[in-house]
PDB file of N, CA and C in Angstrom:
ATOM      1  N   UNK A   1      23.076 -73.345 227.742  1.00  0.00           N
ATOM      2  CA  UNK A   1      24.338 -73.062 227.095  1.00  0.00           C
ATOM      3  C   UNK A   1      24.054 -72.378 225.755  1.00  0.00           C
ATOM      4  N   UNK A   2      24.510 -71.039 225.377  1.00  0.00           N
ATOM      5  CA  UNK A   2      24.675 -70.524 224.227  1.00  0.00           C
ATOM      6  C   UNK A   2      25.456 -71.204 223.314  1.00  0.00           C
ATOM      7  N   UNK A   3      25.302 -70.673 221.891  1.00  0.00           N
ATOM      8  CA  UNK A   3      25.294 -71.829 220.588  1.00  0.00           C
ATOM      9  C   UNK A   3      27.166 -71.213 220.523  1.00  0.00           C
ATOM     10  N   UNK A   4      27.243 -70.095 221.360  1.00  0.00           N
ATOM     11  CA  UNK A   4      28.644 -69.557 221.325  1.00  0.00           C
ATOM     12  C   UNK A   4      29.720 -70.856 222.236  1.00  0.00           C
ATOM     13  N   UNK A   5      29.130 -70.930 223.323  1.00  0.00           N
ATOM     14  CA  UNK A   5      29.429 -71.989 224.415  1.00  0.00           C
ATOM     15  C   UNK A   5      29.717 -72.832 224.036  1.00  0.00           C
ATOM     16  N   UNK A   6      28.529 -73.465 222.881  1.00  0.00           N
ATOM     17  CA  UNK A   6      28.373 -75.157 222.441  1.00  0.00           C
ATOM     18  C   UNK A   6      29.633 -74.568 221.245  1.00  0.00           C
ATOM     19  N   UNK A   7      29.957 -73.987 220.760  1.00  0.00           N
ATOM     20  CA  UNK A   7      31.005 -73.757 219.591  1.00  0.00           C
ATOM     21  C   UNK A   7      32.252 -73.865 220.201  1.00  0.00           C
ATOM     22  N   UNK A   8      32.410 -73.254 221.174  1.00  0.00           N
ATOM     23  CA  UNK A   8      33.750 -73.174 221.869  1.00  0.00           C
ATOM     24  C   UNK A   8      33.962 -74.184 223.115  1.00  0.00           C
ATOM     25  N   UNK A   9      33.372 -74.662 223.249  1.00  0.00           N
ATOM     26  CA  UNK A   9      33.231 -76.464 223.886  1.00  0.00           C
ATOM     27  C   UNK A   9      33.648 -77.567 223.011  1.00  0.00           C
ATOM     28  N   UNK A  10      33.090 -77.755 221.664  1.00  0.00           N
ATOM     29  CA  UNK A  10      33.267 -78.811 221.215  1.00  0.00           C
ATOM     30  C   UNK A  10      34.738 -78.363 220.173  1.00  0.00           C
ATOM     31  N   UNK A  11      34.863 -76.955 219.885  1.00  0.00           N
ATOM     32  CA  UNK A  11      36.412 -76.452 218.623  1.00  0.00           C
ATOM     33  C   UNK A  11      37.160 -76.045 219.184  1.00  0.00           C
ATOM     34  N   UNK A  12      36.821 -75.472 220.087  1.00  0.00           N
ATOM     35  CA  UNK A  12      38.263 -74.561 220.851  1.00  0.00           C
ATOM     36  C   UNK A  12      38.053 -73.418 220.903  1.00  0.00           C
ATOM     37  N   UNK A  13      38.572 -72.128 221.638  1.00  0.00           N
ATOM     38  CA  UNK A  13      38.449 -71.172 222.072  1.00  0.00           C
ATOM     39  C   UNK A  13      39.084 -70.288 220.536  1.00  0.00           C
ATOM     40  N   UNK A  14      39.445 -71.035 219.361  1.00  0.00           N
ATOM     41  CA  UNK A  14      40.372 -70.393 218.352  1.00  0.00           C
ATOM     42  C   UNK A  14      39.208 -70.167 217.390  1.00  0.00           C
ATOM     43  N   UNK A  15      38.423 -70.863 217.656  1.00  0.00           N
ATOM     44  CA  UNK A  15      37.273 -70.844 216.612  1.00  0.00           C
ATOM     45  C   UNK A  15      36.773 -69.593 216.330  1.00  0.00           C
ATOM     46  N   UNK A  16      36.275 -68.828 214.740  1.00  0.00           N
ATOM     47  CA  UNK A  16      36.443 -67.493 214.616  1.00  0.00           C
ATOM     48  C   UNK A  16      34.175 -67.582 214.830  1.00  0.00           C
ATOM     49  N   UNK A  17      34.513 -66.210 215.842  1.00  0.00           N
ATOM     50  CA  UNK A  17      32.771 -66.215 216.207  1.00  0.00           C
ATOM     51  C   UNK A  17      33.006 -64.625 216.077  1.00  0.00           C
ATOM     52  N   UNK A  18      32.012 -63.803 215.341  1.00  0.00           N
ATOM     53  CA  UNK A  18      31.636 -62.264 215.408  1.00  0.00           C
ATOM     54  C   UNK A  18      30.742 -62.241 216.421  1.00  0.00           C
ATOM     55  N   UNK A  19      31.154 -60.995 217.318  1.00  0.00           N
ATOM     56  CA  UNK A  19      30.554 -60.568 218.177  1.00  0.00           C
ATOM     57  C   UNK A  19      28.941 -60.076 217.638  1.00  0.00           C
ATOM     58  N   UNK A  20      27.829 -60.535 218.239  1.00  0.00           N
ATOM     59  CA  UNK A  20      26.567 -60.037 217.913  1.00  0.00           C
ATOM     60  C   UNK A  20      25.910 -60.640 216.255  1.00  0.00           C
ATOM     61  N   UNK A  21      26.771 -61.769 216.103  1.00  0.00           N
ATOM     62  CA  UNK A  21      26.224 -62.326 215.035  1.00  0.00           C
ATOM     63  C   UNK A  21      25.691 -63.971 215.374  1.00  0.00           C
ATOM     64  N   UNK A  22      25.410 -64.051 216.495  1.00  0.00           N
ATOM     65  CA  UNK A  22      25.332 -65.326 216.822  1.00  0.00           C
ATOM     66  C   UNK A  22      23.807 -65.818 215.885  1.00  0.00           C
ATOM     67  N   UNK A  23      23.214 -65.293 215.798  1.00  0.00           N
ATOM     68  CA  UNK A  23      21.451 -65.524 214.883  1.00  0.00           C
ATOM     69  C   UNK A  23      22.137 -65.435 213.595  1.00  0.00           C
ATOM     70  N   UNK A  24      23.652 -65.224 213.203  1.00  0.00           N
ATOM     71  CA  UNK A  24      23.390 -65.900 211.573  1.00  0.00           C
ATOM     72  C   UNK A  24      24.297 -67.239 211.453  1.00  0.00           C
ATOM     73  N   UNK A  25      24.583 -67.968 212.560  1.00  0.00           N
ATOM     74  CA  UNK A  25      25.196 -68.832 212.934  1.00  0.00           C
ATOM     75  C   UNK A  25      24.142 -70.484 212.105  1.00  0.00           C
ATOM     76  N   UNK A  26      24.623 -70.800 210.973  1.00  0.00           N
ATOM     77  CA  UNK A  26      23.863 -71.978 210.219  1.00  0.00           C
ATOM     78  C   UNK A  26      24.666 -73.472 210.364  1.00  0.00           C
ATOM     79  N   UNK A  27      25.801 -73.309 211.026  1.00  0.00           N
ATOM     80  CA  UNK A  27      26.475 -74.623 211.335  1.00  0.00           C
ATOM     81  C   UNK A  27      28.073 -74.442 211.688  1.00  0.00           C
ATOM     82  N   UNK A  28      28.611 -75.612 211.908  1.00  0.00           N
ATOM     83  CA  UNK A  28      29.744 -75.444 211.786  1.00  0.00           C
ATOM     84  C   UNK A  28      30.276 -76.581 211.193  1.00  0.00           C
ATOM     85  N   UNK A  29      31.509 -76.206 210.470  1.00  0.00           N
ATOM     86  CA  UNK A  29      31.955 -77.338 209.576  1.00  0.00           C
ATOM     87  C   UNK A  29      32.498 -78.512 210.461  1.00  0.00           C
ATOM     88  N   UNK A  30      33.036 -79.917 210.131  1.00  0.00           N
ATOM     89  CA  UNK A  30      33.497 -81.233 210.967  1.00  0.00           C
ATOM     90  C   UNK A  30      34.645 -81.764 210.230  1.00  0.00           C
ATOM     91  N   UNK A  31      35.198 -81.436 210.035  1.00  0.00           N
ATOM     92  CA  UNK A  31      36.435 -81.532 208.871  1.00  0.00           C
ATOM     93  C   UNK A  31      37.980 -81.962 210.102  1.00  0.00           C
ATOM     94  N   UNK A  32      38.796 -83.423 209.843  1.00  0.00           N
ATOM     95  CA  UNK A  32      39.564 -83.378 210.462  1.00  0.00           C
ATOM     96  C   UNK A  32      40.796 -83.551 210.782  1.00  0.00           C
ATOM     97  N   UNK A  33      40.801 -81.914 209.603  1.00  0.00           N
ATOM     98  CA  UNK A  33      41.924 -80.966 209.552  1.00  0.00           C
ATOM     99  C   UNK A  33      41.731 -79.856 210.076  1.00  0.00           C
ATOM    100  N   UNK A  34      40.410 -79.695 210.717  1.00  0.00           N
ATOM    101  CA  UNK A  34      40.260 -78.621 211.070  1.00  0.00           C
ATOM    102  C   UNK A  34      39.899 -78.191 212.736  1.00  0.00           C
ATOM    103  N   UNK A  35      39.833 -77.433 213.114  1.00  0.00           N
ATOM    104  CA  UNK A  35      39.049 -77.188 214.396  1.00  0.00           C
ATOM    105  C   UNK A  35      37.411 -76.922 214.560  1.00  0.00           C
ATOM    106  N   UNK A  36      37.076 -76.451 213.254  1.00  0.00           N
ATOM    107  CA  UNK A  36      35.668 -76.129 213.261  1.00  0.00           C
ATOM    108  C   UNK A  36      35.596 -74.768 212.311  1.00  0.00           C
ATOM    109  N   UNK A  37      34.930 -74.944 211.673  1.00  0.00           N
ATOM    110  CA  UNK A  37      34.890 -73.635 211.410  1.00  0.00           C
ATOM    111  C   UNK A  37      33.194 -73.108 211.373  1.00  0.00           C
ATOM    112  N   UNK A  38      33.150 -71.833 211.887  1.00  0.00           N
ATOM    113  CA  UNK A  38      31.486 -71.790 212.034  1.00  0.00           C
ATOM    114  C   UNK A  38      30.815 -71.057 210.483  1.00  0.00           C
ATOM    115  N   UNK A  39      30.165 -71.279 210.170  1.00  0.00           N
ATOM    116  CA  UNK A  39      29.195 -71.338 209.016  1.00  0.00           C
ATOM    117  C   UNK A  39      28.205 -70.478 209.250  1.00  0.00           C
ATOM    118  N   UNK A  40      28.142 -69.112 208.340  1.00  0.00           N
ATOM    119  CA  UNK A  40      27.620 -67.991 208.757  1.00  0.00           C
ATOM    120  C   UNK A  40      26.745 -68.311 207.588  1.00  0.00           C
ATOM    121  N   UNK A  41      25.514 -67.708 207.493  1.00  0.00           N
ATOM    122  CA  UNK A  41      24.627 -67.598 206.457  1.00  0.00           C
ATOM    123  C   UNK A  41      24.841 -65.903 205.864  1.00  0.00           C
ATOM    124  N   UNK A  42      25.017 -65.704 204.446  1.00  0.00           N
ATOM    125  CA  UNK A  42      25.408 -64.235 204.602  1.00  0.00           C
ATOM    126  C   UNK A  42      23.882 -63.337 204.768  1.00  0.00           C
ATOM    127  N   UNK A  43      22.432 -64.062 203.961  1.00  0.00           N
ATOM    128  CA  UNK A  43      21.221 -62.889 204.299  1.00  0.00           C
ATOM    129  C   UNK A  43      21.420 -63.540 205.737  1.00  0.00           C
ATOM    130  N   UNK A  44      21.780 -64.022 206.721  1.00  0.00           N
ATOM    131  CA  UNK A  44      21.476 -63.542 207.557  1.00  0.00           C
ATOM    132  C   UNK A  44      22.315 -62.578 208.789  1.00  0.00           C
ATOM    133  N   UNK A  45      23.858 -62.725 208.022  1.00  0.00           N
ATOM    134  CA  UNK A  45      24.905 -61.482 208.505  1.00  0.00           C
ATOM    135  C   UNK A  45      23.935 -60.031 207.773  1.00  0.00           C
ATOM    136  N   UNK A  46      23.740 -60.392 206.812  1.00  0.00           N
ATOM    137  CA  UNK A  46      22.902 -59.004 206.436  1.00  0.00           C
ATOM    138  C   UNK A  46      21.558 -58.728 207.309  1.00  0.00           C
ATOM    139  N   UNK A  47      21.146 -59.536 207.550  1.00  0.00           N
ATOM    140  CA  UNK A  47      19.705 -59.241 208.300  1.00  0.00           C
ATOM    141  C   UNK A  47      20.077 -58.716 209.962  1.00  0.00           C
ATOM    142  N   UNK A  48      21.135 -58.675 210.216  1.00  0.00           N
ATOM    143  CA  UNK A  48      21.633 -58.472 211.551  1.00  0.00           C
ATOM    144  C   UNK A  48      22.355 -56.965 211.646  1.00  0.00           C
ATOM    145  N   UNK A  49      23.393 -56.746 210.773  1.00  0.00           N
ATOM    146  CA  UNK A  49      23.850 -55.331 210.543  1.00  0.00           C
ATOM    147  C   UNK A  49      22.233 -54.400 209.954  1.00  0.00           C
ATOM    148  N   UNK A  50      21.652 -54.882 209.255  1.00  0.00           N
ATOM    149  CA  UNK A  50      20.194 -53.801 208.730  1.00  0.00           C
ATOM    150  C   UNK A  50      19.195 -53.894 210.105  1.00  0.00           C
ATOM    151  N   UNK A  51      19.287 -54.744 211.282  1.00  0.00           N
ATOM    152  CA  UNK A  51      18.918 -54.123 212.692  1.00  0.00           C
ATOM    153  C   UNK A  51      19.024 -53.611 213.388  1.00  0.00           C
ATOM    154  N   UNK A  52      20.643 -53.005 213.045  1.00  0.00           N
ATOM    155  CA  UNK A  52      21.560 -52.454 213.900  1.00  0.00           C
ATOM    156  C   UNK A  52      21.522 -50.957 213.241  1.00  0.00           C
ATOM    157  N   UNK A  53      20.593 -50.794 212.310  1.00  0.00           N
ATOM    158  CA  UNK A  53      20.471 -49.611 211.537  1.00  0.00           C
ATOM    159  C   UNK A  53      21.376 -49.515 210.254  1.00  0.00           C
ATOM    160  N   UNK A  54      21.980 -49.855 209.808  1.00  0.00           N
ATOM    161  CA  UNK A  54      22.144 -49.855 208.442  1.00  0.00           C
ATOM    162  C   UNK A  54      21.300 -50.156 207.274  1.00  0.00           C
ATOM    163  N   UNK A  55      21.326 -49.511 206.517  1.00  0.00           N
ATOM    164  CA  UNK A  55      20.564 -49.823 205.195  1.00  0.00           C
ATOM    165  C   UNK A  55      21.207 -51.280 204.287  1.00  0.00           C
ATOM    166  N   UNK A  56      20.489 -51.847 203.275  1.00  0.00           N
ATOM    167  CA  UNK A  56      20.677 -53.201 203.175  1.00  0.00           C
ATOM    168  C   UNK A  56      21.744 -52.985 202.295  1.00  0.00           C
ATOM    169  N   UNK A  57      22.114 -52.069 201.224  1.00  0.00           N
ATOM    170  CA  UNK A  57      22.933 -51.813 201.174  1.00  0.00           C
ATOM    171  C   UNK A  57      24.600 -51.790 201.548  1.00  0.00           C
ATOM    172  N   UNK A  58      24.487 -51.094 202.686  1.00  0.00           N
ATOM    173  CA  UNK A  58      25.366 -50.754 203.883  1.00  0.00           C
ATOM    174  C   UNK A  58      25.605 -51.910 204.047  1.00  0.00           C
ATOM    175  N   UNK A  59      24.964 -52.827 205.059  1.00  0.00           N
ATOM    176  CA  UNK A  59      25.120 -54.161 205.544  1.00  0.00           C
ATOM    177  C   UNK A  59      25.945 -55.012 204.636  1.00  0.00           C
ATOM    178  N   UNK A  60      25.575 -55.491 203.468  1.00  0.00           N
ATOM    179  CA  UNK A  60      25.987 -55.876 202.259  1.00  0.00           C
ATOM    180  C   UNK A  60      27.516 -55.543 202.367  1.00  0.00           C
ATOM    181  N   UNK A  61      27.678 -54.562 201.760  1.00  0.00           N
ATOM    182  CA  UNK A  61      29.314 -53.875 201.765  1.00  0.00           C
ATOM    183  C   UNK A  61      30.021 -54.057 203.410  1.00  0.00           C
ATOM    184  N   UNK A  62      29.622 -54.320 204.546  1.00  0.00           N
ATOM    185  CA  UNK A  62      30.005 -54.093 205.615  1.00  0.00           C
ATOM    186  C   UNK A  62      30.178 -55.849 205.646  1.00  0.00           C
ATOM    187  N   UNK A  63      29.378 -56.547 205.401  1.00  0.00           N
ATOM    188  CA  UNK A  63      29.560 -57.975 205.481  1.00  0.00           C
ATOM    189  C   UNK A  63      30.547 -58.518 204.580  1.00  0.00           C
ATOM    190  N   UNK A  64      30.574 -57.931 203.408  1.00  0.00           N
ATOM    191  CA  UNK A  64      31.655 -57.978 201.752  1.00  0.00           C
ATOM    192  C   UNK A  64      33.178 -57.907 202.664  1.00  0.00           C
ATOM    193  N   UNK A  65      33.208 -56.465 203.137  1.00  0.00           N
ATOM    194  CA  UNK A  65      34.627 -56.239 203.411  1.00  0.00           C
ATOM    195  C   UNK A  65      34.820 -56.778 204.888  1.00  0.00           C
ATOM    196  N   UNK A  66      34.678 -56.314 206.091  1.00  0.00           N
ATOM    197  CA  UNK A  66      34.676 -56.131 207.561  1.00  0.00           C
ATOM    198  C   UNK A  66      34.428 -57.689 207.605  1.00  0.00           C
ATOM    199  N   UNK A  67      34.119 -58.555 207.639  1.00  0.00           N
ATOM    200  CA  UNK A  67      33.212 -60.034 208.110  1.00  0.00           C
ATOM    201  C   UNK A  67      33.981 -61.140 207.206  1.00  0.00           C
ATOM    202  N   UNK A  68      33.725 -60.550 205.786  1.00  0.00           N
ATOM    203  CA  UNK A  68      34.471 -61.887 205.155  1.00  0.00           C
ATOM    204  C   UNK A  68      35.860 -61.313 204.980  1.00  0.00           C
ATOM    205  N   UNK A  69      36.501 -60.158 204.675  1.00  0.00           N
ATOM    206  CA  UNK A  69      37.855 -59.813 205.145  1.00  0.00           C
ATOM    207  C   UNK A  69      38.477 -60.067 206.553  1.00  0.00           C
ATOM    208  N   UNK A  70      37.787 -60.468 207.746  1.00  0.00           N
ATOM    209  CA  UNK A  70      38.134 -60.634 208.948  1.00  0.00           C
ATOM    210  C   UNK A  70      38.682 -62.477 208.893  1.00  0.00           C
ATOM    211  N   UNK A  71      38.528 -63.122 207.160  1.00  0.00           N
ATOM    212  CA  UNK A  71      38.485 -64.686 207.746  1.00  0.00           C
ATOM    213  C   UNK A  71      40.088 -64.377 206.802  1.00  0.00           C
ATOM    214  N   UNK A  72      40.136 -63.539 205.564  1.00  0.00           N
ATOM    215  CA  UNK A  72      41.527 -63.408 205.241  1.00  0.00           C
ATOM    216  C   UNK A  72      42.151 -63.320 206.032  1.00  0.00           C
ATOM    217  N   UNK A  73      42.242 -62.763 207.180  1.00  0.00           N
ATOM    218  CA  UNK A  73      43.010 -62.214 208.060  1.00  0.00           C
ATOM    219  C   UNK A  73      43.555 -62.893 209.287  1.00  0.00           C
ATOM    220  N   UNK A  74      42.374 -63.378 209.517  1.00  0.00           N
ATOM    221  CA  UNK A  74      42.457 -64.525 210.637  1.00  0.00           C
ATOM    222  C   UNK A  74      42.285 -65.942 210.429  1.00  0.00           C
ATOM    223  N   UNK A  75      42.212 -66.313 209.277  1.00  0.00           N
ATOM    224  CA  UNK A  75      42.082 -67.912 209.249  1.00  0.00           C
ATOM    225  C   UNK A  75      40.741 -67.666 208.137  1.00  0.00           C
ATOM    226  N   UNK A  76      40.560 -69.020 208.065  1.00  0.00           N
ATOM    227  CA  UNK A  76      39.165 -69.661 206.654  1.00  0.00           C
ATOM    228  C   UNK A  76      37.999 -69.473 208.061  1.00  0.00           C
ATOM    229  N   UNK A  77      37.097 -68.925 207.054  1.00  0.00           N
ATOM    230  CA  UNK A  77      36.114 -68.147 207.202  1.00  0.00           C
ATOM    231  C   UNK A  77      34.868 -68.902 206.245  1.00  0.00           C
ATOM    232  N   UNK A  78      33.756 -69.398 206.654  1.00  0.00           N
ATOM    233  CA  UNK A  78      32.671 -69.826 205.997  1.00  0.00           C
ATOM    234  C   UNK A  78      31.083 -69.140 206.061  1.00  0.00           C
ATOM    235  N   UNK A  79      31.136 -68.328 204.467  1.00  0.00           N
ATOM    236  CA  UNK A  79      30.066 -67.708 204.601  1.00  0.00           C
ATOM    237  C   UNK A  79      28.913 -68.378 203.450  1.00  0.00           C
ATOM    238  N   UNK A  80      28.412 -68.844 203.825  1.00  0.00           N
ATOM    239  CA  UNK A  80      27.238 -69.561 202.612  1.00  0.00           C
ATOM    240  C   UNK A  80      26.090 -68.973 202.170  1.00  0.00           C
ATOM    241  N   UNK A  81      25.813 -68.955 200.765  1.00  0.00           N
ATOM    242  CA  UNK A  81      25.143 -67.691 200.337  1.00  0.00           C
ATOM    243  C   UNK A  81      24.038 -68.588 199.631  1.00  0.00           C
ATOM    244  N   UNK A  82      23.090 -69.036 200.217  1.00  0.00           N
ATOM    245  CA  UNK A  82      22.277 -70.234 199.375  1.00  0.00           C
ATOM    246  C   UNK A  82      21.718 -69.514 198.448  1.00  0.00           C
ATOM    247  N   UNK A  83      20.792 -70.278 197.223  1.00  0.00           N
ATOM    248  CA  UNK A  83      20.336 -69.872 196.426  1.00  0.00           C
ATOM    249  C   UNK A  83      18.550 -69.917 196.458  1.00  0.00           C
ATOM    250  N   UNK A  84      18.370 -70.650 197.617  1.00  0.00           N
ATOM    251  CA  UNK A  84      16.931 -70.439 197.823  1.00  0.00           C
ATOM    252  C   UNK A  84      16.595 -68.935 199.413  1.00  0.00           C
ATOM    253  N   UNK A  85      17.687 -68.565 199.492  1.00  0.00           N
ATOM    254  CA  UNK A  85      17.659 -67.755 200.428  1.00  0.00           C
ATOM    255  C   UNK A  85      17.277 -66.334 199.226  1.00  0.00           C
ATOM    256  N   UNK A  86      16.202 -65.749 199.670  1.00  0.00           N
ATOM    257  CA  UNK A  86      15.877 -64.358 199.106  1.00  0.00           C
ATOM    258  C   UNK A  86      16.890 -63.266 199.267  1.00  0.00           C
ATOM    259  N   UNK A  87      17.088 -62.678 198.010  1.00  0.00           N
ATOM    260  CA  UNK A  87      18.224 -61.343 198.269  1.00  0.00           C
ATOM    261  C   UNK A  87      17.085 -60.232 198.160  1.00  0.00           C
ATOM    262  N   UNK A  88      17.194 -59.330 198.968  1.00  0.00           N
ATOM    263  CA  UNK A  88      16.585 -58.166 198.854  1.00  0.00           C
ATOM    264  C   UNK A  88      17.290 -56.737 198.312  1.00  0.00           C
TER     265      UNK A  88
END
């Protein structure tokens, strides 16, 4: 079973998942008010768009607007930006 599967098994099919970002997938929240919300790591939304050929740059601004503007839009959105995680 994919970690997409195990997300939408245990929250519901409402639960917000980006297509092709499943490797920056760091948890999901247990809150119960909530359904789940999945917990993106952002270097590693960035490390996924800069495979896809974007510059780190690019990625950055594409994760800024497109990714965390997609949780304004559609519901709370959790992107965690640790501080022992390296920025490049």
């Amino acid at each position: 079973m994919t970690v997409r599967e195990r997300i939408a098994d245990s929250f519901g099919e409402d639960t917000i998942l980006f297509d092709g970002c499943d490797d920056a997938i760091i948890g999901v929240t247990n809150c119960t008010n909530s359904t789940g919300q999945v917990v993106y790591s952002y270097a590693k939304l960035v490390d996924v768009f800069v495979g896809q050929g974007m510059t780190h740059e690019e990625a950055c601004e594409w994760v800024d607007f497109n990714v965390a503007g997609a949780g304004i839009k559609n519901g709370p959105l959790v992107i965690a930006d640790r501080d022992d995680e390296e920025d490049e």
